[in-house]
C-alpha atoms as a PDB file:
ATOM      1  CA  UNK A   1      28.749  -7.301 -24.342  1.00  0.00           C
ATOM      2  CA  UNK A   2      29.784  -4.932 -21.418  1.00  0.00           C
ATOM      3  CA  UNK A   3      29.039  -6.431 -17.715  1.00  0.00           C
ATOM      4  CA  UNK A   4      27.831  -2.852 -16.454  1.00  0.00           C
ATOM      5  CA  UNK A   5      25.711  -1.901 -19.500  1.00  0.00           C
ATOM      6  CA  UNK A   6      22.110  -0.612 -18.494  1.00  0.00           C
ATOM      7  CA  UNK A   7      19.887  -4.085 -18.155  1.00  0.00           C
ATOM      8  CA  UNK A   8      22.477  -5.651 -15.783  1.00  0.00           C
ATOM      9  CA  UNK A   9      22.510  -2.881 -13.586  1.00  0.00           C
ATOM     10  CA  UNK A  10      18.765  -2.294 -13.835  1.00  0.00           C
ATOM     11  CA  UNK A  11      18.834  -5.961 -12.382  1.00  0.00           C
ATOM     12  CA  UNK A  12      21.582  -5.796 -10.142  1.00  0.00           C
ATOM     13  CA  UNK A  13      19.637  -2.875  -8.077  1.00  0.00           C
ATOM     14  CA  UNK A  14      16.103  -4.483  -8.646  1.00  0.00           C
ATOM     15  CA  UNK A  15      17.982  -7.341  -6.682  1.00  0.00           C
ATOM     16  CA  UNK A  16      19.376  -5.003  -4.035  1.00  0.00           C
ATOM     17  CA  UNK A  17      16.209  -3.362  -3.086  1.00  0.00           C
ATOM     18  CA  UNK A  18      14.965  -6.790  -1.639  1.00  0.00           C
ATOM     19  CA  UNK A  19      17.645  -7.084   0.594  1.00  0.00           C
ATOM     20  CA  UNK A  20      17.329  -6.411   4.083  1.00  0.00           C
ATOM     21  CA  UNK A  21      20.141  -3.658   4.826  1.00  0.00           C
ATOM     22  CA  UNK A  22      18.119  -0.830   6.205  1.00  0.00           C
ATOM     23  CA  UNK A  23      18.656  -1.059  10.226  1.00  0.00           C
ATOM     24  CA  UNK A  24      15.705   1.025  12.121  1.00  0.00           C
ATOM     25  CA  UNK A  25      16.359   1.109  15.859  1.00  0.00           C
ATOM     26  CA  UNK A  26      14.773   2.055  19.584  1.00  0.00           C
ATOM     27  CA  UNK A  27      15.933   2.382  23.012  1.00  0.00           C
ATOM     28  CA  UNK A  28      14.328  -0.168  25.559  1.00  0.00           C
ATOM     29  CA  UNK A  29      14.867   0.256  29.678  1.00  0.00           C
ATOM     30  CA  UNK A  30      16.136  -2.768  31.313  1.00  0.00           C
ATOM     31  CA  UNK A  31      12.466  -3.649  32.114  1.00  0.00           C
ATOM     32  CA  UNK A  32      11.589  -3.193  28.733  1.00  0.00           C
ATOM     33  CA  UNK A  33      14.640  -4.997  27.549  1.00  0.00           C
ATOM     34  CA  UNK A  34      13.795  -8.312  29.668  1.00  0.00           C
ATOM     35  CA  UNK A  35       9.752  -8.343  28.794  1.00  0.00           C
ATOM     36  CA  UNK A  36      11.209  -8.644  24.955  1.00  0.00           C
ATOM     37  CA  UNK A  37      14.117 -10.934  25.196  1.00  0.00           C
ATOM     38  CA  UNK A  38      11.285 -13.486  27.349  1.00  0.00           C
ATOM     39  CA  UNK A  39       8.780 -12.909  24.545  1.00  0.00           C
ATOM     40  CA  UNK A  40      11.171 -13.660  21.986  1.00  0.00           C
ATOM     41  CA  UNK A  41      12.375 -16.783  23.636  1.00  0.00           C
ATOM     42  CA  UNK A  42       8.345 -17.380  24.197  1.00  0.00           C
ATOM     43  CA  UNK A  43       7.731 -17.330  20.600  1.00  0.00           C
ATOM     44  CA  UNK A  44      10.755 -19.123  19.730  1.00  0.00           C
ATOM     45  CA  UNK A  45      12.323 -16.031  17.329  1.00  0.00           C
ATOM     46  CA  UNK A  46      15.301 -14.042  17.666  1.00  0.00           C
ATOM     47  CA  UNK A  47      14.567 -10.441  18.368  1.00  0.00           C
ATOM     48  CA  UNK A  48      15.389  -8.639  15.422  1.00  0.00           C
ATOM     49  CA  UNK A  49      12.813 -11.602  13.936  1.00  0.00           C
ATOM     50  CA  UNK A  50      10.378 -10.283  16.543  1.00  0.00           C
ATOM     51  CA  UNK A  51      10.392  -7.109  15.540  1.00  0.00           C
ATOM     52  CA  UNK A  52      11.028  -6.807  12.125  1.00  0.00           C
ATOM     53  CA  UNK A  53       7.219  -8.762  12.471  1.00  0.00           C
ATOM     54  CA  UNK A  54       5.643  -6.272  14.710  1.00  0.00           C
ATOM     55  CA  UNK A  55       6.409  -3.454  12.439  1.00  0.00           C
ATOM     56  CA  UNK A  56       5.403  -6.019   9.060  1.00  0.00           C
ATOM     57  CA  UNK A  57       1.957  -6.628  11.083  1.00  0.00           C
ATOM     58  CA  UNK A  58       1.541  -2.981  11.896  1.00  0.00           C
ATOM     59  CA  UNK A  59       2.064  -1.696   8.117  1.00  0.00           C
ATOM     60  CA  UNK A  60      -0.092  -4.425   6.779  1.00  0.00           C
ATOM     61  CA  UNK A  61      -2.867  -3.264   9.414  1.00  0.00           C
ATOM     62  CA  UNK A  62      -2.249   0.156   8.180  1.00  0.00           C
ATOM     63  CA  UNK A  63      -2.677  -0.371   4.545  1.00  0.00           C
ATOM     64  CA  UNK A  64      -5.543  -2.488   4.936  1.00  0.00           C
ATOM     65  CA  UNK A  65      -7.386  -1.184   7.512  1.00  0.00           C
ATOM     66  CA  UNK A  66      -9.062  -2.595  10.638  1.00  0.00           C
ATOM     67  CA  UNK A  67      -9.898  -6.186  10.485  1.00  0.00           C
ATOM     68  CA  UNK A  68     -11.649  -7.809  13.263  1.00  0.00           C
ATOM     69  CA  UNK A  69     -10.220 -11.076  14.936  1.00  0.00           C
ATOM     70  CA  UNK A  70     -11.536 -14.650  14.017  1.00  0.00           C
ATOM     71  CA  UNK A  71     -12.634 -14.676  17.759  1.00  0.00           C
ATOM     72  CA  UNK A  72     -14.957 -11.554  17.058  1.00  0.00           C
ATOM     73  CA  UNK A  73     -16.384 -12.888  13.594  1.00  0.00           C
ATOM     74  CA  UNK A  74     -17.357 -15.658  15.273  1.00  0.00           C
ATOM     75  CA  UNK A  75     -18.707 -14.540  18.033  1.00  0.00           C
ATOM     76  CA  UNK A  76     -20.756 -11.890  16.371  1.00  0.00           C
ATOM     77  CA  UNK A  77     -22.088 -14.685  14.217  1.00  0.00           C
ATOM     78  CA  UNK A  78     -23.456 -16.340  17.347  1.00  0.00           C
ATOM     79  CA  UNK A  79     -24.855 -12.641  18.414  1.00  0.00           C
ATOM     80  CA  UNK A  80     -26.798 -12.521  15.273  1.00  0.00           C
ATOM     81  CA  UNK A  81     -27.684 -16.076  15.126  1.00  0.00           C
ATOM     82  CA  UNK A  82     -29.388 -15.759  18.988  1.00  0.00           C
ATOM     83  CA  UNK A  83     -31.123 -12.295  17.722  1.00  0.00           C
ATOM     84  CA  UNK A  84     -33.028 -13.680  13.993  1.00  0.00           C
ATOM     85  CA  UNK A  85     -33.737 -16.780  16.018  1.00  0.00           C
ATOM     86  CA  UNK A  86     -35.171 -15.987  19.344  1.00  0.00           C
ATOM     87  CA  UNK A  87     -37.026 -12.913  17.655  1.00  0.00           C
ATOM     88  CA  UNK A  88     -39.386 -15.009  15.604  1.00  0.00           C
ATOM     89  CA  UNK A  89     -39.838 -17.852  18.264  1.00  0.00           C
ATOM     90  CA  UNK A  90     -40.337 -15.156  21.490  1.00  0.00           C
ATOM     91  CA  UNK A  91     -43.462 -14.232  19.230  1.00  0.00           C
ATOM     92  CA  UNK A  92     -44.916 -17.982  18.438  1.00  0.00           C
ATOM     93  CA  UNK A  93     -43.791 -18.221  14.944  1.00  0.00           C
ATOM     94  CA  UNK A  94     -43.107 -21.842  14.139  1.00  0.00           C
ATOM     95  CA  UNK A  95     -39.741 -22.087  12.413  1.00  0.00           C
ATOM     96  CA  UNK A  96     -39.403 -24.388   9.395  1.00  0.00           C
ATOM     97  CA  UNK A  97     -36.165 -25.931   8.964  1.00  0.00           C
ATOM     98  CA  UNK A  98     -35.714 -23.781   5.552  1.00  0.00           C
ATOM     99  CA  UNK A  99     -36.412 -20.667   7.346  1.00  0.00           C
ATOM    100  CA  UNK A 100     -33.366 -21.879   9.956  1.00  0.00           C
ATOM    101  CA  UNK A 101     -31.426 -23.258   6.817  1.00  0.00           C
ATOM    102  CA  UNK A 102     -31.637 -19.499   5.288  1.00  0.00           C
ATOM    103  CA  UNK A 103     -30.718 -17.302   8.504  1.00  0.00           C
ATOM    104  CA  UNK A 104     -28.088 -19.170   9.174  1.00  0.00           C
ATOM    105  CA  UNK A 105     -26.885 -18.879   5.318  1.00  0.00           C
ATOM    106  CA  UNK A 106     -27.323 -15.593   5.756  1.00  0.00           C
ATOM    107  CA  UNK A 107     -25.313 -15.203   9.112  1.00  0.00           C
ATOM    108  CA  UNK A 108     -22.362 -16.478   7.361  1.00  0.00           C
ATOM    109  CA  UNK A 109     -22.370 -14.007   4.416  1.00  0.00           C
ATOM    110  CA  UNK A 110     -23.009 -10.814   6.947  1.00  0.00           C
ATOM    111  CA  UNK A 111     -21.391 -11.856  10.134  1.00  0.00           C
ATOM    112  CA  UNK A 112     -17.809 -10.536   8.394  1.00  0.00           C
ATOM    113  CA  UNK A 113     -19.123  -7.511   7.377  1.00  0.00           C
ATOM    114  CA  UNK A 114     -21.169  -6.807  10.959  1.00  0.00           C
ATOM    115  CA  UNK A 115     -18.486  -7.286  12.938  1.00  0.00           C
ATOM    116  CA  UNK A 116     -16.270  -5.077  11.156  1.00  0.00           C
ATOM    117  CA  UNK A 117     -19.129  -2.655  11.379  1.00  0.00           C
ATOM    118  CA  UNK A 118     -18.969  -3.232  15.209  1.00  0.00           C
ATOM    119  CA  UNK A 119     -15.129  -2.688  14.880  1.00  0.00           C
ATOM    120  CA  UNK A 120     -15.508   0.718  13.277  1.00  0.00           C
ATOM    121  CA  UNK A 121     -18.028   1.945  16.035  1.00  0.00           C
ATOM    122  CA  UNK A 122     -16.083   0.801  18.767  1.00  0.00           C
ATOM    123  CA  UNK A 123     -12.773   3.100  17.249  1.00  0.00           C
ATOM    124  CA  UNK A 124     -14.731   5.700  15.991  1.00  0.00           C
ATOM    125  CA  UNK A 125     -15.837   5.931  20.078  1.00  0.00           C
ATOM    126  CA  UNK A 126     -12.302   6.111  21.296  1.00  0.00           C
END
């Protein structure tokens, strides 16, 4: 059996492919330069680790699209909660609790969705 036939080259190359050997560069000013290195040392990661996550983050993003924050899920949940609730009751309509029990089952199936709705309006604005 050769070393070099085919299969252990078709390996050998499938094996090279994942390592990291490509260099991609930029220039930074000095001011530039020092608002890095502090946010590295913030974040406890060298700066080639830094970066080589910023550009991860930003392909990612890319392929999948916008995705809104925890922070705005949440908070659109609350939006939607105050809306389906104080509608009803501003008019005099007694709430049950399975009425409550079912908006706010609903609120957490939608409030994904609506706030990535919100997202889309906000960039298609821009």
């Amino acid at each position: 059996m050769a070393l070099l036939d085919e299969e252990n080259l078709a390996t050998e190359a499938a094996k090279r492919a994942r390592f990291r050997v490509h260099h991609v560069g930029t220039k930074l000013n000095e001011a530039e330069l020092r608002e890095l290195e502090v946010l590295a040392a913030k974040r406890k990661q060298t700066q080639a680790e830094l970066i080589r996550g910023l550009v991860l983050r930003e392909i990612e993003q890319d392929q999948t699209g916008l995705r809104p924050s925890a922070e705005m899920v949440e908070i659109t949940a609350c939006r939607l909660l105050l809306v389906n609730l104080l509608g009803p009751l501003a008019k005099g309509q007694a709430m049950t609790s399975e009425v409550f029990d079912g908006i706010v089952d609903l609120v957490k199936k939608q409030k994904a969705r609506v706030a990535l709705d919100r997202l889309k309006d906000h960039e298609a604005r821009r």
